[in-house]
Protein backbone atom coordinates (compact mmCIF):
# COMPACT_ATOMS: atom_id res chain seq x y z
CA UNK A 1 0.00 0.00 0.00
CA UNK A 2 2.59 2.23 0.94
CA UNK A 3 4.71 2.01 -2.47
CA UNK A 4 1.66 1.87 -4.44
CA UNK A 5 1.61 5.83 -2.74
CA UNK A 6 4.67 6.91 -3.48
CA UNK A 7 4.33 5.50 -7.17
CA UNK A 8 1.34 7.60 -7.06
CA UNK A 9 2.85 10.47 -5.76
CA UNK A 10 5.99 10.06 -8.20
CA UNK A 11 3.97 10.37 -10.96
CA UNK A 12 1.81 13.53 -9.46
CA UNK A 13 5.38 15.38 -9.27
CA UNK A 14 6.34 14.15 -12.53
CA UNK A 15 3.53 16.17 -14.38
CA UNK A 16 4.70 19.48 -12.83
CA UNK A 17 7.64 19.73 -15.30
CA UNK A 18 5.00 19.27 -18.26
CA UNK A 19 2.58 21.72 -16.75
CA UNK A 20 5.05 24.57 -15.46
CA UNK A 21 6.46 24.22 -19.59
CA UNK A 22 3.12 24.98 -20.59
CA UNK A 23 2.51 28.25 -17.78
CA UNK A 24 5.39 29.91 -18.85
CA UNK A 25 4.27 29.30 -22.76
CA UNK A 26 1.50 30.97 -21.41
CA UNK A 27 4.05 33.95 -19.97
CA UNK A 28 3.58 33.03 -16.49
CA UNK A 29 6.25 34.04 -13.95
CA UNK A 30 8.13 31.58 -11.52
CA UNK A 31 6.45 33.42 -8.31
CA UNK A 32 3.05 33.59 -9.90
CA UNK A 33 3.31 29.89 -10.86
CA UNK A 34 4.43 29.00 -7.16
CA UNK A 35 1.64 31.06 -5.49
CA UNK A 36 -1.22 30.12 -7.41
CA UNK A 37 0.21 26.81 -7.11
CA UNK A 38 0.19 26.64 -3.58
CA UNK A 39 -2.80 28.89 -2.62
CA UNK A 40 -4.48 26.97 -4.56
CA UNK A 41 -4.31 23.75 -3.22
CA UNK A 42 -4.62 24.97 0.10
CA UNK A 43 -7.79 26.71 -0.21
CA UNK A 44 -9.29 23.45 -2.05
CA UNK A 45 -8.01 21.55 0.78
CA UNK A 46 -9.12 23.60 3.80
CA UNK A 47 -12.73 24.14 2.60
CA UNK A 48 -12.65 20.02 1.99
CA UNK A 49 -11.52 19.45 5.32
CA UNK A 50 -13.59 22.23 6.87
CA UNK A 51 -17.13 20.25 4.76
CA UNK A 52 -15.82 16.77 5.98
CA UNK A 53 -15.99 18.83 9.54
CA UNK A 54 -12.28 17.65 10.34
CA UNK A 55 -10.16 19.22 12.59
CA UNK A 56 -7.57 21.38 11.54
CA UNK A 57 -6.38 23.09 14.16
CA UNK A 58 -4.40 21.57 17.58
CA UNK A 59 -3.43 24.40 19.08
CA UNK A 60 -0.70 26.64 18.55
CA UNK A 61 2.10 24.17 19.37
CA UNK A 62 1.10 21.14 17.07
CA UNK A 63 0.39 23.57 14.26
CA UNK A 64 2.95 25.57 14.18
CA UNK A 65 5.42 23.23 13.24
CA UNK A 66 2.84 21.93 10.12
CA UNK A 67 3.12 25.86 8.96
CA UNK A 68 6.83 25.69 9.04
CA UNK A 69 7.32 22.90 6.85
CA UNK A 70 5.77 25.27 4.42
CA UNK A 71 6.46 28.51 5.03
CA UNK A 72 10.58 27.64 5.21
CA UNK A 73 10.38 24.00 4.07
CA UNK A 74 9.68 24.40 0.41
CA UNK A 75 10.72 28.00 0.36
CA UNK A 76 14.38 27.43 0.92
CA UNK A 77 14.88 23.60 -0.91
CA UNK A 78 13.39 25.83 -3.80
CA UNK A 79 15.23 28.73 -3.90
CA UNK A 80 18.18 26.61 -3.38
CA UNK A 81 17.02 24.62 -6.53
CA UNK A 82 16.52 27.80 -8.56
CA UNK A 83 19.58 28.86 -8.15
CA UNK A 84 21.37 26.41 -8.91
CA UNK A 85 19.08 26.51 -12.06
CA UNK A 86 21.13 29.28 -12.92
CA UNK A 87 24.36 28.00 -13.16
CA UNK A 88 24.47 24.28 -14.29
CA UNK A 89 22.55 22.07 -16.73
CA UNK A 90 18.82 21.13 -15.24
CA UNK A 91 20.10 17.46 -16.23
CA UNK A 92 23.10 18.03 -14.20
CA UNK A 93 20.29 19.89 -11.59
CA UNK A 94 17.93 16.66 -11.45
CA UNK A 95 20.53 14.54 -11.45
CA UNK A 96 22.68 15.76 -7.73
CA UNK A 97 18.84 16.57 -6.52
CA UNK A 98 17.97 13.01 -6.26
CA UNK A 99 20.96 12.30 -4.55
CA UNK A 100 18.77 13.09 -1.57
CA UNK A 101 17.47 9.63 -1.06
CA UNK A 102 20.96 8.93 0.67
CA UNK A 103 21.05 12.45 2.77
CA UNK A 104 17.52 11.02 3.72
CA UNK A 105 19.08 7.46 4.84
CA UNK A 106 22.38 9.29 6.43
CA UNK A 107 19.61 11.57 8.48
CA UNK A 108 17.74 8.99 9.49
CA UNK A 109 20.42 6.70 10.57
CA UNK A 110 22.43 9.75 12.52
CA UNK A 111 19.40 11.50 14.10
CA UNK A 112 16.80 8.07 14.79
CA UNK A 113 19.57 5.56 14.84
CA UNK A 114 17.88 3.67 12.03
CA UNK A 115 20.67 1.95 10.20
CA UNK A 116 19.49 1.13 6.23
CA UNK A 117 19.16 -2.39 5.42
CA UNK A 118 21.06 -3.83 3.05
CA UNK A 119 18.26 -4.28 0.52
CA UNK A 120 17.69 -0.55 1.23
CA UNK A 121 21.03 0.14 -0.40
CA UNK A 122 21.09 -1.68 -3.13
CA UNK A 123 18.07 -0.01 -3.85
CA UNK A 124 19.71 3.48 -3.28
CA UNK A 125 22.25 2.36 -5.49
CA UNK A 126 20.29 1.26 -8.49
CA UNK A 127 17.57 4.19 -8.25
CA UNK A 128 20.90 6.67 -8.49
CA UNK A 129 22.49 4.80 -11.60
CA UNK A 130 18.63 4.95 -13.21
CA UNK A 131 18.33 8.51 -12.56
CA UNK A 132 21.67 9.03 -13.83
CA UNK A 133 20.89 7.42 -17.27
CA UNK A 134 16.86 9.05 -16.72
CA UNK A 135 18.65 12.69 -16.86
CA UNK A 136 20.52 11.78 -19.72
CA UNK A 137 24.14 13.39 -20.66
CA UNK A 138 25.51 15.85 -18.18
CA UNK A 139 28.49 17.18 -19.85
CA UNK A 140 32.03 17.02 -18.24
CA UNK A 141 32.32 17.68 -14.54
CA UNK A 142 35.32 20.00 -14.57
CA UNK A 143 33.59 22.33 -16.20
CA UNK A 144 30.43 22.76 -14.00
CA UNK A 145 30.47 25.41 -11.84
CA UNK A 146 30.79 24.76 -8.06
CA UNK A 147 28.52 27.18 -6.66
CA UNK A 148 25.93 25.79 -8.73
CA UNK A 149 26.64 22.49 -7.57
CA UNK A 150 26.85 23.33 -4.07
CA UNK A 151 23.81 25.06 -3.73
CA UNK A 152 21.33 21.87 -5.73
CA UNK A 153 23.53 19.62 -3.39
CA UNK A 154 22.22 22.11 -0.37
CA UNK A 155 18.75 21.62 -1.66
CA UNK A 156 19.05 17.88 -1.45
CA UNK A 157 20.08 17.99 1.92
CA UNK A 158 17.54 20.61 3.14
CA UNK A 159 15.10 18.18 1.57
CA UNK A 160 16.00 15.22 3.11
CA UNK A 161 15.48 17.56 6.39
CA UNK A 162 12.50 18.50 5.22
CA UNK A 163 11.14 14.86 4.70
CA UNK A 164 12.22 13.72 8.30
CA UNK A 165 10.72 16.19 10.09
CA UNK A 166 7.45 15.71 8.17
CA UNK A 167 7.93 11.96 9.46
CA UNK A 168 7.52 13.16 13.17
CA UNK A 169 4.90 15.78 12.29
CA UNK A 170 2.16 14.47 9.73
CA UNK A 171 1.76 11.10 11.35
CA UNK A 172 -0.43 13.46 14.39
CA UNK A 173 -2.20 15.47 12.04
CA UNK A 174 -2.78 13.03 9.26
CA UNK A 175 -1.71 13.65 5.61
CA UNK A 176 -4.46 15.64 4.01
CA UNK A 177 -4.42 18.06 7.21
CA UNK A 178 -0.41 18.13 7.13
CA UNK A 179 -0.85 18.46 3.40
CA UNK A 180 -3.11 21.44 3.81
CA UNK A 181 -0.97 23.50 6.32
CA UNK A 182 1.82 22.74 4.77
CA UNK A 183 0.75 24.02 1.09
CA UNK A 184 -0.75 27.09 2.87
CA UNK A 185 2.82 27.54 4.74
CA UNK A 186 4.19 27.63 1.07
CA UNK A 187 1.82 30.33 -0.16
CA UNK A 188 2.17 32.99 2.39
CA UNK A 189 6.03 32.22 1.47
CA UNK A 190 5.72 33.29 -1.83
CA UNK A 191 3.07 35.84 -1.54
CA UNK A 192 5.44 37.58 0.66
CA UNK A 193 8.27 37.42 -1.94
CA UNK A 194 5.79 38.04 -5.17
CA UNK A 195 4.85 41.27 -3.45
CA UNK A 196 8.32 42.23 -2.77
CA UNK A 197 9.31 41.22 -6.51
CA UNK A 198 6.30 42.28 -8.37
CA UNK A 199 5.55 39.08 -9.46
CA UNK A 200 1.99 38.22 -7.92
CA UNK A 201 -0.36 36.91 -10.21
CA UNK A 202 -2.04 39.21 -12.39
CA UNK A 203 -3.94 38.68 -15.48
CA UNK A 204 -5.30 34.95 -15.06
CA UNK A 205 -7.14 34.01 -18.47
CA UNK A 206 -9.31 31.13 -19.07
CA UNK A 207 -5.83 28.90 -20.92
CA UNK A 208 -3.68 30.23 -17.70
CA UNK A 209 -6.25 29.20 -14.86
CA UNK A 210 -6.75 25.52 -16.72
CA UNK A 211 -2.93 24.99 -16.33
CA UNK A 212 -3.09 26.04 -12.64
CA UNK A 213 -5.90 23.85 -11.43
CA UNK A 214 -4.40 21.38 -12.83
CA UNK A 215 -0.97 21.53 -11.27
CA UNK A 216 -3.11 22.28 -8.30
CA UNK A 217 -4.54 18.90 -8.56
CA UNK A 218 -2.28 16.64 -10.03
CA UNK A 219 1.23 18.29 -9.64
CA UNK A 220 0.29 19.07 -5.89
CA UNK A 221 -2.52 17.81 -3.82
CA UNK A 222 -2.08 14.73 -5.24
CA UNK A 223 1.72 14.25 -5.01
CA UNK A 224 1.94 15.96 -1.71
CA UNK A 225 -0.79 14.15 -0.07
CA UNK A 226 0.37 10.67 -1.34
CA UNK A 227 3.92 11.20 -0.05
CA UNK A 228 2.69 12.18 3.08
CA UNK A 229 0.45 9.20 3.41
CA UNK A 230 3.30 6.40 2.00
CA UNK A 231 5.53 7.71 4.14
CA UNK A 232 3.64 6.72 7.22
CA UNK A 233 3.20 3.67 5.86
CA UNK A 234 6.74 2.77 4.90
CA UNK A 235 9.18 5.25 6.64
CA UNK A 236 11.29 8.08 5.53
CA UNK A 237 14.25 6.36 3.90
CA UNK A 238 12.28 4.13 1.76
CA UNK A 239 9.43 6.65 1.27
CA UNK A 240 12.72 8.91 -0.44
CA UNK A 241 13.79 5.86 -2.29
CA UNK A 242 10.32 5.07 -3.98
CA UNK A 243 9.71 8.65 -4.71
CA UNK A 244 12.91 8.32 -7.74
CA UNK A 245 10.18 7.18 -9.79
CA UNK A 246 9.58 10.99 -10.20
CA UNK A 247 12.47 11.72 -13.21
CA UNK A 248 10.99 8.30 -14.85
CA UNK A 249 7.38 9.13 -15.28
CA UNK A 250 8.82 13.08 -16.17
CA UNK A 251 10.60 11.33 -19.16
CA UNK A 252 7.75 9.26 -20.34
CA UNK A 253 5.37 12.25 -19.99
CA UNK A 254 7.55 14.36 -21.75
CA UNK A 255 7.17 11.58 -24.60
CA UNK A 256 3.92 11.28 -24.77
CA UNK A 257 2.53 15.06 -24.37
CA UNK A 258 5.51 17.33 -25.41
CA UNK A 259 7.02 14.81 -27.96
CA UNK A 260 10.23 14.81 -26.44
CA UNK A 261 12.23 11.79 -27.90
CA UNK A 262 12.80 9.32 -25.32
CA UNK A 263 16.42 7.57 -25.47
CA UNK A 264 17.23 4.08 -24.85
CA UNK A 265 19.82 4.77 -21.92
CA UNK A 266 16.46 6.53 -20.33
CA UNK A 267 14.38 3.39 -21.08
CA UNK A 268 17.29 1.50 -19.15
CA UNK A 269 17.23 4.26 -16.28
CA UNK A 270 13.53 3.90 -15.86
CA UNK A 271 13.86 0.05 -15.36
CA UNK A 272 16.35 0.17 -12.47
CA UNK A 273 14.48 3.12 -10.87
CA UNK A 274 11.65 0.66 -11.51
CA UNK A 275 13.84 -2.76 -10.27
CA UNK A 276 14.70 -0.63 -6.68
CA UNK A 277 10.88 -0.01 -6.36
CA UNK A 278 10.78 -3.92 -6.66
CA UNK A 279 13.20 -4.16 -4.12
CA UNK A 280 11.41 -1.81 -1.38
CA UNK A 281 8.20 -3.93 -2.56
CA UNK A 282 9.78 -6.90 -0.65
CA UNK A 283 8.99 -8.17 2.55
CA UNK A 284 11.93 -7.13 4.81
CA UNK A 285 13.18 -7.21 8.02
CA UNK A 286 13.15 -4.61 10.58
CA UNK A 287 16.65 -2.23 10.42
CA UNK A 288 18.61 -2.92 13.51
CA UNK A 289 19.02 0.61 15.48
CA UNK A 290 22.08 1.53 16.30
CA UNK A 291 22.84 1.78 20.34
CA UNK A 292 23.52 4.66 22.03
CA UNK A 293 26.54 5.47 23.39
């Protein structure tokens, strides 16, 4: 149930990259995209929540923490990402950002004292070497520049944060309430900077607001709420594992709806992302944590 989820989630985040190439054909903004992304699926999820007549609030304390996995959670992985955006390749880009999987692992091992099981990486290992071949040529190393790559290595790592403290979080709230403080978190993030940048949204026509519900939808309730979920369900190191099926489905959508051609080094980088999903599939036996000293 719990990789079923995350293969369900993967594919959520995958159609983001089709549907943010087809906003800014539209002449969308970054900002604008990211808060009528985000307000968006927090106001459809509040008013859901609020009809269903579940709670949202817990008080101050158990919220807060919800709102801050938002509001500097996303905020800051994403800058980071942009950034680094700006300076290498977005293969090179996709490729060091899902080396977060292991900073995700390394976390969990350092702060729960969950040591990965073996199967766990060998599964790390082959999801890498399929994204690697998923993301396609990366050009020489020695010429990338090292900012660049330190900040989309930052953005891993802040991710991988991210990710671990939703495991301690959303498993009290539940993952549609998580899901909806944390997208709302998100929004007043990048209200505040669209207003300092000029880049709130503006004209919204009828092409615009059709790409935006749907990355509302499918790029971000969905996703979001699915990780959130699977995650429970299977824990944080294998819930970042399974979630490498993201650059796979991006390829195949890019395929299908944008015509992209789809190499056979990405085929072979979608089965082993595919092959470590396998892996995590299998019944395994509980991690050994490691003593204190």
């Amino acid at each position: 149930m719990g990789a079923g989820l995350l293969a369900v989630s993967g594919a959520g985040f995958a159609t983001l990259a089709i549907l943010a190439k087809l906003a800014y054909a539209q002449g969308m903004r970054l900002l604008e995209i990211l808060d009528l992304r985000f307000g968006g699926a927090a106001l459809i999820l509040i008013i859901f929540l609020l009809v269903r007549r579940t709670r949202v609030y817990f008080g101050f304390r158990r919220t807060l923490p919800l709102l801050l996995l938002g509001v500097v959670g996303y905020a800051v992985q994403a800058s980071l990402y942009v950034g680094a955006l700006q300076r290498i390749p977005a293969s090179v880009c996709a490729l060091l950002l899902y080396s977060y999987p292991a900073f995700v692992a390394l976390l969990d091992w350092a702060v729960n004292r969950r040591r990965p099981t073996r199967m766990e990486w060998l599964a790390m290992g082959l999801a890498l070497a399929g994204v690697v071949l998923t993301s396609g040529r990366i050009g020489p190393v020695s010429t990338l520049d090292r900012l660049g790559v330190a900040l989309v290595l930052c953005s891993a790592a802040w991710y991988a944060g991210f990710i671990l403290a939703s495991s301690r979080v959303i498993p009290r709230a539940g993952s549609l309430v998580g899901t909806a403080w944390i997208t709302l978190g998100a929004f007043c993030t990048f209200t505040i900077l669209g207003a300092l940048t000029g880049e709130l949204p503006t004209e919204l026509t009828a092409s615009r607001a059709s790409i935006m519900l749907a990355m509302v939808v499918f790029s971000t309730i969905l996703p979001i709420g699915t990780f959130m979920a699977g995650m429970v369900r299977v824990g944080p190191t294998a819930a970042a594992l399974l979630s490498t099926l993201e650059p796979a489905f991006t390829v195949l959508l890019a395929a299908v709806f944008l015509r992209e051609a789809l190499a056979p080094a990405q085929i072979v980088g979608g089965a082993l992302v595919l092959a470590a999903v396998v892996l995590l599939s299998l019944p395994q036996p509980e991690p050994k944590p490691v003593p204190g000293r």
